[in-house]
Protein backbone atom coordinates (compact mmCIF):
# COMPACT_ATOMS: atom_id res chain seq x y z
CA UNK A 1 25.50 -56.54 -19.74
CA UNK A 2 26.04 -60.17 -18.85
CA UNK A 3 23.23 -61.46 -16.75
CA UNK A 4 24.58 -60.87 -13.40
CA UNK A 5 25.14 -57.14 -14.22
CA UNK A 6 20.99 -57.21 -15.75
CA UNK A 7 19.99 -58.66 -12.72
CA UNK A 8 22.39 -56.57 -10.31
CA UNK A 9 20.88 -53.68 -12.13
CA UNK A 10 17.29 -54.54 -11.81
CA UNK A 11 17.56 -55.59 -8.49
CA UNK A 12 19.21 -51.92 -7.29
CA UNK A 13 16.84 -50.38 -9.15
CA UNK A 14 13.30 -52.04 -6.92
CA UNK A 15 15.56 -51.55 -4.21
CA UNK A 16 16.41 -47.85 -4.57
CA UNK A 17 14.57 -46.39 -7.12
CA UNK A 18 15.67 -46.80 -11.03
CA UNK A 19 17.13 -42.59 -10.78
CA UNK A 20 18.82 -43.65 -7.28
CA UNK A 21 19.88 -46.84 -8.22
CA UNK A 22 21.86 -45.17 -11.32
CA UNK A 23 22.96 -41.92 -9.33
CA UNK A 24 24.47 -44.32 -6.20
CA UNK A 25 26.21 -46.40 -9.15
CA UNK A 26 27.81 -43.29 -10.97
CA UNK A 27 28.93 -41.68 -7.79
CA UNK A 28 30.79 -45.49 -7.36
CA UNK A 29 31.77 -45.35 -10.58
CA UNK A 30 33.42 -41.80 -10.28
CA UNK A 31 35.69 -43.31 -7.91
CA UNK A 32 36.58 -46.45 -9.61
CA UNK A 33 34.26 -48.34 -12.82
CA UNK A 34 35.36 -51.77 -11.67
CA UNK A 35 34.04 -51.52 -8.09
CA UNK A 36 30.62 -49.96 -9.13
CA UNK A 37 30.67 -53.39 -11.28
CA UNK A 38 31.74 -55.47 -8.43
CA UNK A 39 28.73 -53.81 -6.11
CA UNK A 40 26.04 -54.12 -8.71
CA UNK A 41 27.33 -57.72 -10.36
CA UNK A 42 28.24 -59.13 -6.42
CA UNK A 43 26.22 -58.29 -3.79
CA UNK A 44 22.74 -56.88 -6.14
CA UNK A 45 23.07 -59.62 -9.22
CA UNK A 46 24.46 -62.32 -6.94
CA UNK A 47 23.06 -61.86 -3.52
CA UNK A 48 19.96 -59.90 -3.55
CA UNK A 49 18.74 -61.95 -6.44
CA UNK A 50 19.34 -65.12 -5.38
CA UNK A 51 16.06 -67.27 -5.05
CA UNK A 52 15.43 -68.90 -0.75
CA UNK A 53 14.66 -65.75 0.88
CA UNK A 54 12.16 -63.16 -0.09
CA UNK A 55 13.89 -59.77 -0.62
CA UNK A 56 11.67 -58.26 2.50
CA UNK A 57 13.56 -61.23 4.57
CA UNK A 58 17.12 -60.15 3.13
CA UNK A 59 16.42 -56.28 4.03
CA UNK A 60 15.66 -57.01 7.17
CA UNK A 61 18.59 -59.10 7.18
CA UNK A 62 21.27 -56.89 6.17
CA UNK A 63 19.38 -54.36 8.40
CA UNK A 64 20.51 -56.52 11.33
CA UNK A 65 23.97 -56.81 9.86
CA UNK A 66 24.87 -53.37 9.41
CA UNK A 67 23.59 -52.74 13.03
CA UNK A 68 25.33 -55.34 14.08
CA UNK A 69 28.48 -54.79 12.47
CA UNK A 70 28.27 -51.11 13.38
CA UNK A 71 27.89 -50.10 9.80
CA UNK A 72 25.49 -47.13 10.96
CA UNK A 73 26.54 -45.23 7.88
CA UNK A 74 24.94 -47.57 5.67
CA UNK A 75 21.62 -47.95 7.94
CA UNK A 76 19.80 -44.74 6.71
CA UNK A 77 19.92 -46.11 3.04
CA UNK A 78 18.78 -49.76 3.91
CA UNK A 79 16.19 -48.26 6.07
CA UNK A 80 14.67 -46.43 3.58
CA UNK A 81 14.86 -49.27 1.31
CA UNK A 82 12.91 -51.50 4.36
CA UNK A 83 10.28 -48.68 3.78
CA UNK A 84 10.32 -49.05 -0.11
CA UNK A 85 10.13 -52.79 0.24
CA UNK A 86 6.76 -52.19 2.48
CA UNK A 87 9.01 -53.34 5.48
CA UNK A 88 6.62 -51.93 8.71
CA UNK A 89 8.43 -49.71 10.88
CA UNK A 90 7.10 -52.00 13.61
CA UNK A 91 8.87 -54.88 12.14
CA UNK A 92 12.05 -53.23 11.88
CA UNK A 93 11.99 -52.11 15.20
CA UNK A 94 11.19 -55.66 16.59
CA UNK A 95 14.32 -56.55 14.84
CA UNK A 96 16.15 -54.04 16.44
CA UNK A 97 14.95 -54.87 20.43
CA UNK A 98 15.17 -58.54 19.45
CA UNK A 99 18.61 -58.43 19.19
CA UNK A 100 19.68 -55.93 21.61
CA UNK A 101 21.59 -58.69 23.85
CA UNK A 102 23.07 -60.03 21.13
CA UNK A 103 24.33 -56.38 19.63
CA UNK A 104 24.68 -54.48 22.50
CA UNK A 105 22.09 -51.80 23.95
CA UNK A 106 24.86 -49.09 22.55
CA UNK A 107 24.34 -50.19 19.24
CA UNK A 108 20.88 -50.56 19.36
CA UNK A 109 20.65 -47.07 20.31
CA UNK A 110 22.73 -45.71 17.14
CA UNK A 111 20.39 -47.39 15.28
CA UNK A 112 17.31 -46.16 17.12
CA UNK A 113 18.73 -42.73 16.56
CA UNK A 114 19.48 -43.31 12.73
CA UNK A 115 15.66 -44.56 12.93
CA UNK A 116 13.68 -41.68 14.41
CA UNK A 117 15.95 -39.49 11.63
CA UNK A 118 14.54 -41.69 8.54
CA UNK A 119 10.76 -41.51 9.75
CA UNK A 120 10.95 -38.03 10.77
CA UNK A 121 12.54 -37.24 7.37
CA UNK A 122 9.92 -39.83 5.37
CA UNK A 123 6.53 -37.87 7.57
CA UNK A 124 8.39 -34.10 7.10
């Protein structure tokens, strides 16, 4: 591996778990080897890892973005990556109402949804 795939692969792996991290990437791979690459090499070995912003900062972050964006089918995995990060489920809500104007309430309320499913499945 060159060292954006090491650190690509590192950084999935304190994201999601090491087993996660490698199950997520095979299930990629399955449907094409060079996009798996381009996910863990671009946005994990590039992006993630980048020094400026501590990796709490950048989950809230792409939080925000996926809410924002309406990527709501992404949310349940970043959320429970906020959680592994130590993220407070406080703090991620403030990030949610914070934006609300800027989002739209609608949004805000997928997300809220998509929320209350994570921490009921996290305290079950």
């Amino acid at each position: 591996m060159d060292g954006f795939s090491q650190a690509g692969a590192e950084k999935w792996a304190e994201l999601s778990g090491a087993e996660r991290s490698e199950d997520i990437y095979k299930s990629i791979a399955e449907f094409d080897s060079g996009f798996a690459d381009y996910i863990r090499d671009s946005s994990f070995g590039m992006i993630w890892s980048r020094p400026g912003l501590p990796t709490q900062t950048r989950s809230m972050l792409t939080i925000a973005g996926l809410i924002a964006s309406g990527r709501m089918s992404m949310l349940k995995a970043h959320l429970g990556i906020a959680h592994r990060l130590g993220i407070p489920d406080a703090q991620i809500k403030e990030v949610m109402i914070h934006m609300a104007p800027y989002w739209g309430i609608p949004a805000v309320m997928d997300a809220m949804r998509i929320f209350r499913e994570v921490v009921a499945e996290r305290e079950a």
